[in-house]
PDB file of N, CA and C in Angstrom:
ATOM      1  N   UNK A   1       0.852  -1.177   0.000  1.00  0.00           N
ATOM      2  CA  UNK A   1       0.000   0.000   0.000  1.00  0.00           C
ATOM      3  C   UNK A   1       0.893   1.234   0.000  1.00  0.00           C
ATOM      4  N   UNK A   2       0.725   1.991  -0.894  1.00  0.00           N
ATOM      5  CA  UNK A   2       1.472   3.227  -1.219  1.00  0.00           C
ATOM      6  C   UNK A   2       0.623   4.517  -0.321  1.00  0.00           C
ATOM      7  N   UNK A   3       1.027   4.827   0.800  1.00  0.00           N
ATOM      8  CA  UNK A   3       0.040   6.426   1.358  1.00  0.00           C
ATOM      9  C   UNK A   3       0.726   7.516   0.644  1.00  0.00           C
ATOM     10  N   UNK A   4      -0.031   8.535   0.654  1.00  0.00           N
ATOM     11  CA  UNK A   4       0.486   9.635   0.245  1.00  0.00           C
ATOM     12  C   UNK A   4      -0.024  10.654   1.743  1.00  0.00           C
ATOM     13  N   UNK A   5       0.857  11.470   1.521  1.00  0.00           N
ATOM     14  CA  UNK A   5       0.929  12.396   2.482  1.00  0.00           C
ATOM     15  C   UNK A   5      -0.345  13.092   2.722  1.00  0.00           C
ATOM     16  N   UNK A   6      -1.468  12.968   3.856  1.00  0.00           N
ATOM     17  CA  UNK A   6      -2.558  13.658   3.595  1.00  0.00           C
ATOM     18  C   UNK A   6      -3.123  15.281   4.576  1.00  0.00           C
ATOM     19  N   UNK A   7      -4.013  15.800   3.857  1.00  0.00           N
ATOM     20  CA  UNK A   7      -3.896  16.961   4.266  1.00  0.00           C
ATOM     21  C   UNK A   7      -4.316  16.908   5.572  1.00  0.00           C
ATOM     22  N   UNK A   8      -4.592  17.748   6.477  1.00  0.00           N
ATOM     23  CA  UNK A   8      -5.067  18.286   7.613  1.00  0.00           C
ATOM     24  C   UNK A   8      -6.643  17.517   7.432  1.00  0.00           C
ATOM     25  N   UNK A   9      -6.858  16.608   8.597  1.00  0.00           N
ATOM     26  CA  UNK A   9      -8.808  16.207   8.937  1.00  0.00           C
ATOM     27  C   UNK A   9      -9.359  15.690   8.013  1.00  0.00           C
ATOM     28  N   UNK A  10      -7.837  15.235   6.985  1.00  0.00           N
ATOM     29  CA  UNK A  10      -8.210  14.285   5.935  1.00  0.00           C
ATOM     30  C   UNK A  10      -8.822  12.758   6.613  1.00  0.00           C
ATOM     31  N   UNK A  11      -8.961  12.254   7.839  1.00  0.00           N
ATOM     32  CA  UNK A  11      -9.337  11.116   8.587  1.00  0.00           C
ATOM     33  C   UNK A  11     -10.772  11.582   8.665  1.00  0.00           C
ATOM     34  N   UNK A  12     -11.096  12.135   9.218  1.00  0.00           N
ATOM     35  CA  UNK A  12     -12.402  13.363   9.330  1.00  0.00           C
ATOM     36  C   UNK A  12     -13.896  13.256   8.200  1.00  0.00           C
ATOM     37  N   UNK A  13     -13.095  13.241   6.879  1.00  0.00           N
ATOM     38  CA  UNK A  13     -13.780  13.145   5.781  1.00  0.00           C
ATOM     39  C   UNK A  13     -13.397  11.456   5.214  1.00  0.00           C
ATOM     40  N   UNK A  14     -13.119  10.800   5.918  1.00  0.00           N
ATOM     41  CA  UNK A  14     -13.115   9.107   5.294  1.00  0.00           C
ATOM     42  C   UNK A  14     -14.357   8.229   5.751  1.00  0.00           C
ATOM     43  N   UNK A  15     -15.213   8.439   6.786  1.00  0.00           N
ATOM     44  CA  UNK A  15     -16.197   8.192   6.584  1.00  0.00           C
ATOM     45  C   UNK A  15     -17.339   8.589   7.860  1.00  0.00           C
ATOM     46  N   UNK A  16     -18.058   8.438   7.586  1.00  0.00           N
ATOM     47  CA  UNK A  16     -19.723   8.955   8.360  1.00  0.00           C
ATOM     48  C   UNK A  16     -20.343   8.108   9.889  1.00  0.00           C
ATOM     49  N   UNK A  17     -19.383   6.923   9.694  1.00  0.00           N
ATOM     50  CA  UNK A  17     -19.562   6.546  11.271  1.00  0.00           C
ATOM     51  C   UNK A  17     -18.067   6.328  11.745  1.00  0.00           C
ATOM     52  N   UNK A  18     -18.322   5.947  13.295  1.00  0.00           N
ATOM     53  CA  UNK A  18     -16.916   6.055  14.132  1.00  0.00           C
ATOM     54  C   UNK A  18     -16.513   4.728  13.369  1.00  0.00           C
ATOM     55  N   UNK A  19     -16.865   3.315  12.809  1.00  0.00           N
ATOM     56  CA  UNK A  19     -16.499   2.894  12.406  1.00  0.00           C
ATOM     57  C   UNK A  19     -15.198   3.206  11.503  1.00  0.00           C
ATOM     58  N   UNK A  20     -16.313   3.824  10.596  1.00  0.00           N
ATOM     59  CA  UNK A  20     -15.408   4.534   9.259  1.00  0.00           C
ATOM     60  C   UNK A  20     -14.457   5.187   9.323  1.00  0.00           C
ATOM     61  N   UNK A  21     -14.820   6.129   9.864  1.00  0.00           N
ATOM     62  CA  UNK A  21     -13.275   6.716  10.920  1.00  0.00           C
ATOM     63  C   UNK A  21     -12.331   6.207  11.344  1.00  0.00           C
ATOM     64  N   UNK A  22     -12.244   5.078  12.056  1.00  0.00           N
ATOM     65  CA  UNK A  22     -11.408   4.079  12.541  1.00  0.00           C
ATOM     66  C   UNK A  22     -10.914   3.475  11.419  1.00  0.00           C
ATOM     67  N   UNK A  23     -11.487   3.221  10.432  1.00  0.00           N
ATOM     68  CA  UNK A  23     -10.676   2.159   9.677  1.00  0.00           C
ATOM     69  C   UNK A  23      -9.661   3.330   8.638  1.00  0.00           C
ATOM     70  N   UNK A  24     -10.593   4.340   8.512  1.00  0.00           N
ATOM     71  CA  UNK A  24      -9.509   5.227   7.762  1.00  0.00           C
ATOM     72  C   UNK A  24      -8.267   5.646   7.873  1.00  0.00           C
ATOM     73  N   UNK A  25      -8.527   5.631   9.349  1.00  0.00           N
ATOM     74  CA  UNK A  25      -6.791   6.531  10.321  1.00  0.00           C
ATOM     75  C   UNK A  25      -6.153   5.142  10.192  1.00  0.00           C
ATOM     76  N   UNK A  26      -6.508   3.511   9.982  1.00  0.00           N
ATOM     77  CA  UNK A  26      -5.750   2.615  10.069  1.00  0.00           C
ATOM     78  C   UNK A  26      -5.385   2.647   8.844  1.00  0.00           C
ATOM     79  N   UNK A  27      -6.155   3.110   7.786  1.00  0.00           N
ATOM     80  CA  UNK A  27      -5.211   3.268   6.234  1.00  0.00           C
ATOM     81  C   UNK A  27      -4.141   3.739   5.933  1.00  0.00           C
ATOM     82  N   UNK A  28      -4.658   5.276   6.709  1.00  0.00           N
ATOM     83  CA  UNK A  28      -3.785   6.069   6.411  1.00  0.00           C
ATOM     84  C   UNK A  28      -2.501   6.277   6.966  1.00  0.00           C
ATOM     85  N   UNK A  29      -2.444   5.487   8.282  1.00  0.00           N
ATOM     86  CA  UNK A  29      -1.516   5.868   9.268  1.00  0.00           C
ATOM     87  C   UNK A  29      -0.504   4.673   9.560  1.00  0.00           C
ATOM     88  N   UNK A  30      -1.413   3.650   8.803  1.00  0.00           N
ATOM     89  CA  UNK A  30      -0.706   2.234   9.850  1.00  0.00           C
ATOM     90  C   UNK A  30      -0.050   1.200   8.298  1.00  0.00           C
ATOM     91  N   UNK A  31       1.095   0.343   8.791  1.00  0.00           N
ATOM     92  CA  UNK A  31       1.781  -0.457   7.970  1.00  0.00           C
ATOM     93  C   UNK A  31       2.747  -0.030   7.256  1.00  0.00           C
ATOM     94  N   UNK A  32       3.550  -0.700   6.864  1.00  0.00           N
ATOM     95  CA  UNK A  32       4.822  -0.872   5.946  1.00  0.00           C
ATOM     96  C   UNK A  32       4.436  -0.155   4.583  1.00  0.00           C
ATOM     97  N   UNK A  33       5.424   0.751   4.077  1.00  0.00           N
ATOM     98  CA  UNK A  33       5.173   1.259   2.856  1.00  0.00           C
ATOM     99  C   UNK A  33       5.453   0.794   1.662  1.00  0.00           C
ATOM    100  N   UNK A  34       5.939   0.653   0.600  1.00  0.00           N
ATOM    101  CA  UNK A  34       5.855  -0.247  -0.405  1.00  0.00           C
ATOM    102  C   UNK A  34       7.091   0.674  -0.716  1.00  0.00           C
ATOM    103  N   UNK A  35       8.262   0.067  -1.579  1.00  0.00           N
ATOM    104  CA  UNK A  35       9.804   0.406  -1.847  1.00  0.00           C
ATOM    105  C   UNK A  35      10.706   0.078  -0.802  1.00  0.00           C
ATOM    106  N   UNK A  36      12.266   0.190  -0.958  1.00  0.00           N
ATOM    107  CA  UNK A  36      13.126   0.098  -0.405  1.00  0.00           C
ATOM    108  C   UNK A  36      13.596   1.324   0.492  1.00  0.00           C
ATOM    109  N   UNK A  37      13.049   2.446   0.302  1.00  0.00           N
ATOM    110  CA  UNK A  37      13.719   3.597   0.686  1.00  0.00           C
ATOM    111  C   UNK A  37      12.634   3.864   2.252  1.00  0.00           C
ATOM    112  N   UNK A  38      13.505   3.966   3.564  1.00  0.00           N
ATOM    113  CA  UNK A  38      12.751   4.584   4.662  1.00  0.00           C
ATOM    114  C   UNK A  38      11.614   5.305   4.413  1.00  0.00           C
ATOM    115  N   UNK A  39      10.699   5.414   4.825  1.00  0.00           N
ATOM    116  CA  UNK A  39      10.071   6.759   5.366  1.00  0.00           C
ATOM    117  C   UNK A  39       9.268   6.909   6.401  1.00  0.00           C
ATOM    118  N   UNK A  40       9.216   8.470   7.268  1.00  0.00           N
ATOM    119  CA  UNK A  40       9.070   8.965   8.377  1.00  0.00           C
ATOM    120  C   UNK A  40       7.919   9.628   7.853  1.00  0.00           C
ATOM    121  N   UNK A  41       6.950   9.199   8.489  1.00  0.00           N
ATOM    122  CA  UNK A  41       5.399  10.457   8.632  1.00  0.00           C
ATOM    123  C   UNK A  41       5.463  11.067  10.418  1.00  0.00           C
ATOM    124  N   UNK A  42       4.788  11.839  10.533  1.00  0.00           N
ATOM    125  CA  UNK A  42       4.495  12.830  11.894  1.00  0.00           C
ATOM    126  C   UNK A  42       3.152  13.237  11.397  1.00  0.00           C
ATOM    127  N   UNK A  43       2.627  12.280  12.373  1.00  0.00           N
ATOM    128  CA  UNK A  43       0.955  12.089  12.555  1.00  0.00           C
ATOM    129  C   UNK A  43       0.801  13.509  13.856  1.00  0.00           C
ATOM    130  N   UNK A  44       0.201  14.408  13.974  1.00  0.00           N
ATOM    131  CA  UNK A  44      -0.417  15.557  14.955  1.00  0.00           C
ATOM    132  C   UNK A  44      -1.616  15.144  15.052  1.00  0.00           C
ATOM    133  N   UNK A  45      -2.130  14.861  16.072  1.00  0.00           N
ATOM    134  CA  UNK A  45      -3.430  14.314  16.664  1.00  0.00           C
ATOM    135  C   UNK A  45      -4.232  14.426  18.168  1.00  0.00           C
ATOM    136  N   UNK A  46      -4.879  14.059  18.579  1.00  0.00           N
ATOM    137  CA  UNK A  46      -5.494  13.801  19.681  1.00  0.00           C
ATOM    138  C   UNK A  46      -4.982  12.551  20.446  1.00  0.00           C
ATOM    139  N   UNK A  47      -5.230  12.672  21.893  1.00  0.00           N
ATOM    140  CA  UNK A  47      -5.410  11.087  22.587  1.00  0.00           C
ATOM    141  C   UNK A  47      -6.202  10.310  22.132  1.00  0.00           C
ATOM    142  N   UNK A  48      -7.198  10.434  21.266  1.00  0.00           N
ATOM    143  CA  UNK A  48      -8.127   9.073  21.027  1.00  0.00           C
ATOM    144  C   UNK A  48      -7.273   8.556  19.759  1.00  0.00           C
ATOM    145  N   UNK A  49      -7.170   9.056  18.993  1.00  0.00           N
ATOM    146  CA  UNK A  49      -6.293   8.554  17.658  1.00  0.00           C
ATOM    147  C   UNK A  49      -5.218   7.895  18.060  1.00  0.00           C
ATOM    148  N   UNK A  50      -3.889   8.100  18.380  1.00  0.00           N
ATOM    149  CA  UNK A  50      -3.335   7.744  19.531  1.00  0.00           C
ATOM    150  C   UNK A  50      -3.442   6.604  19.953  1.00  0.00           C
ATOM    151  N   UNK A  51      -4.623   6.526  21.037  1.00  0.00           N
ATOM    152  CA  UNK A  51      -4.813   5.131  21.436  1.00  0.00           C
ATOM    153  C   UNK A  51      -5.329   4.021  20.598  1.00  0.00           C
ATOM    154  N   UNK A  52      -5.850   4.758  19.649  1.00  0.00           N
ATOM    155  CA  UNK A  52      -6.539   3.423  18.565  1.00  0.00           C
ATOM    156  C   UNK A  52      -5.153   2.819  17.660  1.00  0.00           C
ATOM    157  N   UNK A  53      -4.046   3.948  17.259  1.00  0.00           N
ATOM    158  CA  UNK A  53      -3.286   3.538  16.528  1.00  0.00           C
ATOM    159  C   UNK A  53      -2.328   2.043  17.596  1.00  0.00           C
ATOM    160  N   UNK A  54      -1.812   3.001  18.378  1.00  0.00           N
ATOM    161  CA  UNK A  54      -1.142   1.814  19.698  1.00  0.00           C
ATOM    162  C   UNK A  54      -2.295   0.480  19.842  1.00  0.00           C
ATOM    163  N   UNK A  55      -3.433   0.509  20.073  1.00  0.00           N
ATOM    164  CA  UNK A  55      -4.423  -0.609  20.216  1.00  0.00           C
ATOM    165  C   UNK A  55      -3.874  -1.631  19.044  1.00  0.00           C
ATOM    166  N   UNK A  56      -3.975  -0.944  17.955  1.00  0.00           N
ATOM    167  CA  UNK A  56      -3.863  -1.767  16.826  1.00  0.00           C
ATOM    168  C   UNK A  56      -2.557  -2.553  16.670  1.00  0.00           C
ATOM    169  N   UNK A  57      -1.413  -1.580  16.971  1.00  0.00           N
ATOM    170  CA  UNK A  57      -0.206  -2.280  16.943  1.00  0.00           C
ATOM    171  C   UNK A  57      -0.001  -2.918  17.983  1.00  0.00           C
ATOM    172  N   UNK A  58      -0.519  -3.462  19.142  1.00  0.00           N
ATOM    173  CA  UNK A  58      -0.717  -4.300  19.755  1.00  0.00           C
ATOM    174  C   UNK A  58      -1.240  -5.364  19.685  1.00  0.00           C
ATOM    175  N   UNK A  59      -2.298  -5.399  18.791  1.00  0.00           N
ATOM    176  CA  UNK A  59      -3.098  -6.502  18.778  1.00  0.00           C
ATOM    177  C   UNK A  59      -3.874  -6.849  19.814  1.00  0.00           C
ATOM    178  N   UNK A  60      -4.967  -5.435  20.250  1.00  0.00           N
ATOM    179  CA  UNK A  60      -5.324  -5.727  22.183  1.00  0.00           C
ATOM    180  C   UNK A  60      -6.697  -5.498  20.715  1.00  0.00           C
ATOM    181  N   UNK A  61      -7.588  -6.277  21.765  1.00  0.00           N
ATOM    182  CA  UNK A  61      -9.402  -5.970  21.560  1.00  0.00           C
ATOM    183  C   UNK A  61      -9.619  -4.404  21.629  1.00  0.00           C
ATOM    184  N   UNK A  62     -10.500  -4.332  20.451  1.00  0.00           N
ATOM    185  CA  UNK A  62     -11.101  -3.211  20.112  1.00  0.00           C
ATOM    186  C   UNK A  62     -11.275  -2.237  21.681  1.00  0.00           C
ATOM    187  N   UNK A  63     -11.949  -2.651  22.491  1.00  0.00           N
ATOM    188  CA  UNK A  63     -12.702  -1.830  23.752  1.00  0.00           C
ATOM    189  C   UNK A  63     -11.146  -1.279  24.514  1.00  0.00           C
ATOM    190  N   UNK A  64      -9.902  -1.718  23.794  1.00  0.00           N
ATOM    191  CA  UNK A  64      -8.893  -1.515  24.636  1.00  0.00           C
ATOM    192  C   UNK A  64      -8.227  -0.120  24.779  1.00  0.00           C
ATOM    193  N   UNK A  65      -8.740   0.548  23.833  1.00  0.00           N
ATOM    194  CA  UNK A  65      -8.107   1.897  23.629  1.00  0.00           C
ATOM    195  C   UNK A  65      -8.568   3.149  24.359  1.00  0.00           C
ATOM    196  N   UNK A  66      -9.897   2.964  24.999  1.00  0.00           N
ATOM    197  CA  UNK A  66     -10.426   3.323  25.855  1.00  0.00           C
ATOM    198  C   UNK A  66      -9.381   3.645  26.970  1.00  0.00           C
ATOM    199  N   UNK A  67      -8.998   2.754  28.018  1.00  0.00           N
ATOM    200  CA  UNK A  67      -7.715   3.141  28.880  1.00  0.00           C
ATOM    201  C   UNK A  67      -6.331   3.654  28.375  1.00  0.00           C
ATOM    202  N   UNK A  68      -6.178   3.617  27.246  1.00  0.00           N
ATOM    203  CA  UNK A  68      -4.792   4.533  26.656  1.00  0.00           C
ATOM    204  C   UNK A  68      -4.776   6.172  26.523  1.00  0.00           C
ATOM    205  N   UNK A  69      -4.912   6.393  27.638  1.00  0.00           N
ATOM    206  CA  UNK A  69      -4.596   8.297  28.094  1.00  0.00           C
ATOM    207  C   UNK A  69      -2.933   8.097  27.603  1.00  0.00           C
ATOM    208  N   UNK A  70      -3.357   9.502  27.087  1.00  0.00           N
ATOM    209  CA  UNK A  70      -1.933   9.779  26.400  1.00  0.00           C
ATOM    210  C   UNK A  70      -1.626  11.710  26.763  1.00  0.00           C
ATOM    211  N   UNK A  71      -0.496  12.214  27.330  1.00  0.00           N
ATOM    212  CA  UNK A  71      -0.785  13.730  27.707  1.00  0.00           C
ATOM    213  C   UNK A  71      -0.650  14.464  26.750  1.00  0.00           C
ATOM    214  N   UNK A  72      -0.937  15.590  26.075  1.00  0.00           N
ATOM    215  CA  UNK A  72      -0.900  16.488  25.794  1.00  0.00           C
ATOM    216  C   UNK A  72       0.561  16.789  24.901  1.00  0.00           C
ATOM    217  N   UNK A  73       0.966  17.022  23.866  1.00  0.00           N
ATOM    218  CA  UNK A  73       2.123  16.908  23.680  1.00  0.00           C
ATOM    219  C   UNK A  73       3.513  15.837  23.595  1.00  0.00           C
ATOM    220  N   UNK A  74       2.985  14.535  24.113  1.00  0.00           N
ATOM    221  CA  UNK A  74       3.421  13.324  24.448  1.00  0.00           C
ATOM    222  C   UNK A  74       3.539  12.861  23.021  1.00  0.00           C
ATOM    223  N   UNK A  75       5.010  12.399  23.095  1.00  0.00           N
ATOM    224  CA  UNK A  75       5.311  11.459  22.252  1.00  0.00           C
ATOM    225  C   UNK A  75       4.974   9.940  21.859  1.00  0.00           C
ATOM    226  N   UNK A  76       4.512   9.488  20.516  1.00  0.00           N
ATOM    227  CA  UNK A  76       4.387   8.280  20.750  1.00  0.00           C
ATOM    228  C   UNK A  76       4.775   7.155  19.555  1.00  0.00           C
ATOM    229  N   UNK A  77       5.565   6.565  19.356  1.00  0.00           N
ATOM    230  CA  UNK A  77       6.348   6.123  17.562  1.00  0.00           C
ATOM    231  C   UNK A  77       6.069   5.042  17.837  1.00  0.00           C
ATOM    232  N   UNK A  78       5.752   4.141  16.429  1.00  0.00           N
ATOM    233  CA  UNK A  78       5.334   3.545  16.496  1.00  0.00           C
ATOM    234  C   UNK A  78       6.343   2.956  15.024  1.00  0.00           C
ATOM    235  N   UNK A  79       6.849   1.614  15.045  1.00  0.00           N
ATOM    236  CA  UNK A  79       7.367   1.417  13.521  1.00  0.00           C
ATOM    237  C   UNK A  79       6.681   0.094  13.221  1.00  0.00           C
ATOM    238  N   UNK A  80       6.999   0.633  11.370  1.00  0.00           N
ATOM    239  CA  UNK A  80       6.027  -0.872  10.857  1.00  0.00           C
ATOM    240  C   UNK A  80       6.837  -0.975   9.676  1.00  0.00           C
ATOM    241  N   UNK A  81       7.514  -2.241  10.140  1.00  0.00           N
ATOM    242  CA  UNK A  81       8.629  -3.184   8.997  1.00  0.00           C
ATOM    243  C   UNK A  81       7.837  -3.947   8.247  1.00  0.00           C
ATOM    244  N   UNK A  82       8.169  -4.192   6.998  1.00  0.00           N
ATOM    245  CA  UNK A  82       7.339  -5.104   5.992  1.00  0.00           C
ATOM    246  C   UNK A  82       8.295  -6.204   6.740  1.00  0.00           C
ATOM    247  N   UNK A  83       6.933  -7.180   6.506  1.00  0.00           N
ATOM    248  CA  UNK A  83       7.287  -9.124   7.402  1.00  0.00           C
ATOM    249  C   UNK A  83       7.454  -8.800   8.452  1.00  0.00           C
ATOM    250  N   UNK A  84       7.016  -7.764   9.425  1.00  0.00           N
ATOM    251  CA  UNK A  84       7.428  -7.644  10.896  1.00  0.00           C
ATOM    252  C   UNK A  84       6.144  -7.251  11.771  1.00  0.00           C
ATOM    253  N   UNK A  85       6.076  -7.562  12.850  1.00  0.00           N
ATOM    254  CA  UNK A  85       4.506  -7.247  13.585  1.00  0.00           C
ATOM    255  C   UNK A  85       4.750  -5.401  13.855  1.00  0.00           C
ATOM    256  N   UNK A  86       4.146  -4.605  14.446  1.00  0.00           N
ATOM    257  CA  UNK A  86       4.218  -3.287  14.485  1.00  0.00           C
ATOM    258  C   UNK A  86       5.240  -3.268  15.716  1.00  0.00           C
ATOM    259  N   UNK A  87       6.039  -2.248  15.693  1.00  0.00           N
ATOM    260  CA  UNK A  87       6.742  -2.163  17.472  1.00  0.00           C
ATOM    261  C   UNK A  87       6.312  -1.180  18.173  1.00  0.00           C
ATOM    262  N   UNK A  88       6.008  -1.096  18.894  1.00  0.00           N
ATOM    263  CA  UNK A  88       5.956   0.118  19.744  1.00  0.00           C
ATOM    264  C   UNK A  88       7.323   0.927  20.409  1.00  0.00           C
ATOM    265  N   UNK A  89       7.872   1.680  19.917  1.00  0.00           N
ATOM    266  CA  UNK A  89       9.516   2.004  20.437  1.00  0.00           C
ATOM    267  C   UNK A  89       9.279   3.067  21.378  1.00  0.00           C
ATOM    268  N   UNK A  90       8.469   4.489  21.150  1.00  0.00           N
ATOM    269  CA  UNK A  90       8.288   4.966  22.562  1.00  0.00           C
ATOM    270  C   UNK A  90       6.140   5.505  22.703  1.00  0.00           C
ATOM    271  N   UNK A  91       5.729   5.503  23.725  1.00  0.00           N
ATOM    272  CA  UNK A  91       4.484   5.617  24.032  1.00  0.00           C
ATOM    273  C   UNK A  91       4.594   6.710  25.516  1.00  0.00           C
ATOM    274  N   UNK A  92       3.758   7.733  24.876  1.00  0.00           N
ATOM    275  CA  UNK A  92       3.133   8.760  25.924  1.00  0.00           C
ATOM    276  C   UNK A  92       4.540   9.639  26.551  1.00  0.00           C
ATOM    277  N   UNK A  93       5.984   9.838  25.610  1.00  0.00           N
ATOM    278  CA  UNK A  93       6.831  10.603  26.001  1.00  0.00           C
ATOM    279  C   UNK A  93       6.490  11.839  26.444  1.00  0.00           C
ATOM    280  N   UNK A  94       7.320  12.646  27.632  1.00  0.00           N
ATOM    281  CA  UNK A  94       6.934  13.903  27.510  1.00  0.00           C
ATOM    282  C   UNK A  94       8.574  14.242  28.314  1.00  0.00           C
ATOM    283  N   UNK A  95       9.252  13.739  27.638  1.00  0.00           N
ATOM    284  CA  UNK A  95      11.103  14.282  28.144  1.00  0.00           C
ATOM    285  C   UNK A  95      11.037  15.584  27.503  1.00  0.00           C
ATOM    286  N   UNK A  96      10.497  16.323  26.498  1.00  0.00           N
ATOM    287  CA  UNK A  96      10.969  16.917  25.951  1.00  0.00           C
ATOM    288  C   UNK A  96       9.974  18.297  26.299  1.00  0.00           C
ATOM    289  N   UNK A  97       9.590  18.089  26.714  1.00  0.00           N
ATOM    290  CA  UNK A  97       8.855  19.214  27.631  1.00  0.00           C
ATOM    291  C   UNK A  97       8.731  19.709  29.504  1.00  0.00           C
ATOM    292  N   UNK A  98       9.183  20.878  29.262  1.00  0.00           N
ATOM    293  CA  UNK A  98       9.323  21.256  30.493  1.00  0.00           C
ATOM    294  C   UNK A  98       8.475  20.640  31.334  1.00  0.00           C
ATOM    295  N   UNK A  99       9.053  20.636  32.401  1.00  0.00           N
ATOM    296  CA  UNK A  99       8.202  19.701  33.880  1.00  0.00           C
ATOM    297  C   UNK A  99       6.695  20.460  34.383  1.00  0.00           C
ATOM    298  N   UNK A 100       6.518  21.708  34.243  1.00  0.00           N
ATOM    299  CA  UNK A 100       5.221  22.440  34.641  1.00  0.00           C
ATOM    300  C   UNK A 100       4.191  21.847  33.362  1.00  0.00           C
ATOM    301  N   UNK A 101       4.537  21.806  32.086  1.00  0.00           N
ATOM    302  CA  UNK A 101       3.313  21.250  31.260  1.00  0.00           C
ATOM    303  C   UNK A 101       3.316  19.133  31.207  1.00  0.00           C
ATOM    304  N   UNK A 102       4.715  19.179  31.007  1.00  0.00           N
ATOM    305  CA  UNK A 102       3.873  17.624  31.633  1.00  0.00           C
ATOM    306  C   UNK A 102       2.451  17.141  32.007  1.00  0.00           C
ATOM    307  N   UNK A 103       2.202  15.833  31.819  1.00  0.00           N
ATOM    308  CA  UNK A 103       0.643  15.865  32.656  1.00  0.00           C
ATOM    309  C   UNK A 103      -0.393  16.826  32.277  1.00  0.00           C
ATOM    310  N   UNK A 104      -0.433  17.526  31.688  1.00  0.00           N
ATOM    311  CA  UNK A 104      -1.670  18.768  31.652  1.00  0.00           C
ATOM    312  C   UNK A 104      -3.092  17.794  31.557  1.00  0.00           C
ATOM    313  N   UNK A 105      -4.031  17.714  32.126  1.00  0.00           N
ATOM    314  CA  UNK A 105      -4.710  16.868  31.578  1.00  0.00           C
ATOM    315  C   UNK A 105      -5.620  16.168  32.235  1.00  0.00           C
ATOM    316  N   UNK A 106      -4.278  15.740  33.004  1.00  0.00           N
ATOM    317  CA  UNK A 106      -4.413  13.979  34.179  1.00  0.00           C
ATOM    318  C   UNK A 106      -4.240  14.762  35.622  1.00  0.00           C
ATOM    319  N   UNK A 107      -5.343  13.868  36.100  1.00  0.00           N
ATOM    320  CA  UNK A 107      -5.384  13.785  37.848  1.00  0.00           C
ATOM    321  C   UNK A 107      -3.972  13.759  38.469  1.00  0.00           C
ATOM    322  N   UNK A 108      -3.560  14.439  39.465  1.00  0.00           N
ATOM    323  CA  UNK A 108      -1.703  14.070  40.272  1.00  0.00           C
ATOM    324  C   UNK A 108      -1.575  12.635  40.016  1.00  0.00           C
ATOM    325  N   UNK A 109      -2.233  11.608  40.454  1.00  0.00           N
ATOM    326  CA  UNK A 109      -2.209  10.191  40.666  1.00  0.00           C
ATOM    327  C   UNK A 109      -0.952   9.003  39.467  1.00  0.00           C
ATOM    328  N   UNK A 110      -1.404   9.756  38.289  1.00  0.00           N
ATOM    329  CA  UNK A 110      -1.019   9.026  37.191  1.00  0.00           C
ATOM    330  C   UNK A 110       0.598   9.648  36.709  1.00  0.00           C
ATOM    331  N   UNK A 111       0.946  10.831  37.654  1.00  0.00           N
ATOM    332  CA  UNK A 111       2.454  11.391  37.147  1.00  0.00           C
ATOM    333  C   UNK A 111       3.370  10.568  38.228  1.00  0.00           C
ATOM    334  N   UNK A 112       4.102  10.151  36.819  1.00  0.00           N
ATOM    335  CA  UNK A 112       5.452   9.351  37.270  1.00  0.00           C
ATOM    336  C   UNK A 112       6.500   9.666  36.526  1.00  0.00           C
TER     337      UNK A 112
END
C-alpha cells in the first residue's frame, strides 16, 4: 500500500460513522510502505487517535483503547517493517517538555 501524504482532517472526511473513521486513520496511518527507501510520517493528533493507533499495533481488543490516556504533547512512535509485527519504540513521552506542562490533563495520581 502506497500512502500519500494527507492533508489536515483528511481522517475526518473518510467516513460517516466512528467505524469509518477508525478504519480510515488505520489506512492512512498504519503499515509498511511499499519500496526500499525509509520513510518517516508525523501524525499531529489527539489522545483518542493515539490510542486506537497503539491498540492496533498491539493486537489488544477493540474496547482496549479506551484506557490509553496519552498527555498532551506526548510522544508516541510507532514502527512498521514489511514481514514484521508493528513495534511500539516509545508511548506517551513527555522528556521533551518542560516539567510544569507535563501531565496537563491527568489527575496528580497518574504522574510518574
Amino acid at each position: 500500500m502506497d500512502r500519500k501524504p494527507s492533508p489536515v482532517g483528511a481522517v475526518h472526511g473518510g467516513g460517516t460513522t466512528r467505524t469509518g473513521l477508525a478504519r480510515r486513520a488505520l489506512d492512512l496511518f498504519t503499515g509498511p510502505v511499499e519500496g526500499e527507501q525509509d520513510r518517516h510520517e508525523l501524525v499531529v493528533t489527539h489522545d483518542f487517535l493515539v490510542a486506537w493507533l497503539v491498540r492496533d499495533a498491539l493486537h489488544a481488543p477493540k474496547w482496549r483503547w479506551l484506557g490509553l490516556d496519552h498527555g498532551n504533547a506526548a510522544l508516541t512512535v510507532i514502527r512498521y517493517a514489511p514481514g514484521r509485527p508493528a513495534s511500539l519504540l516509545v508511548s506517551n513521552d513527555m522528556r521533551h517538555l518542560p516539567a510544569e506542562l507535563r501531565w496537563t490533563g491527568f489527575a496528580p495520581e497518574p504522574h510518574v
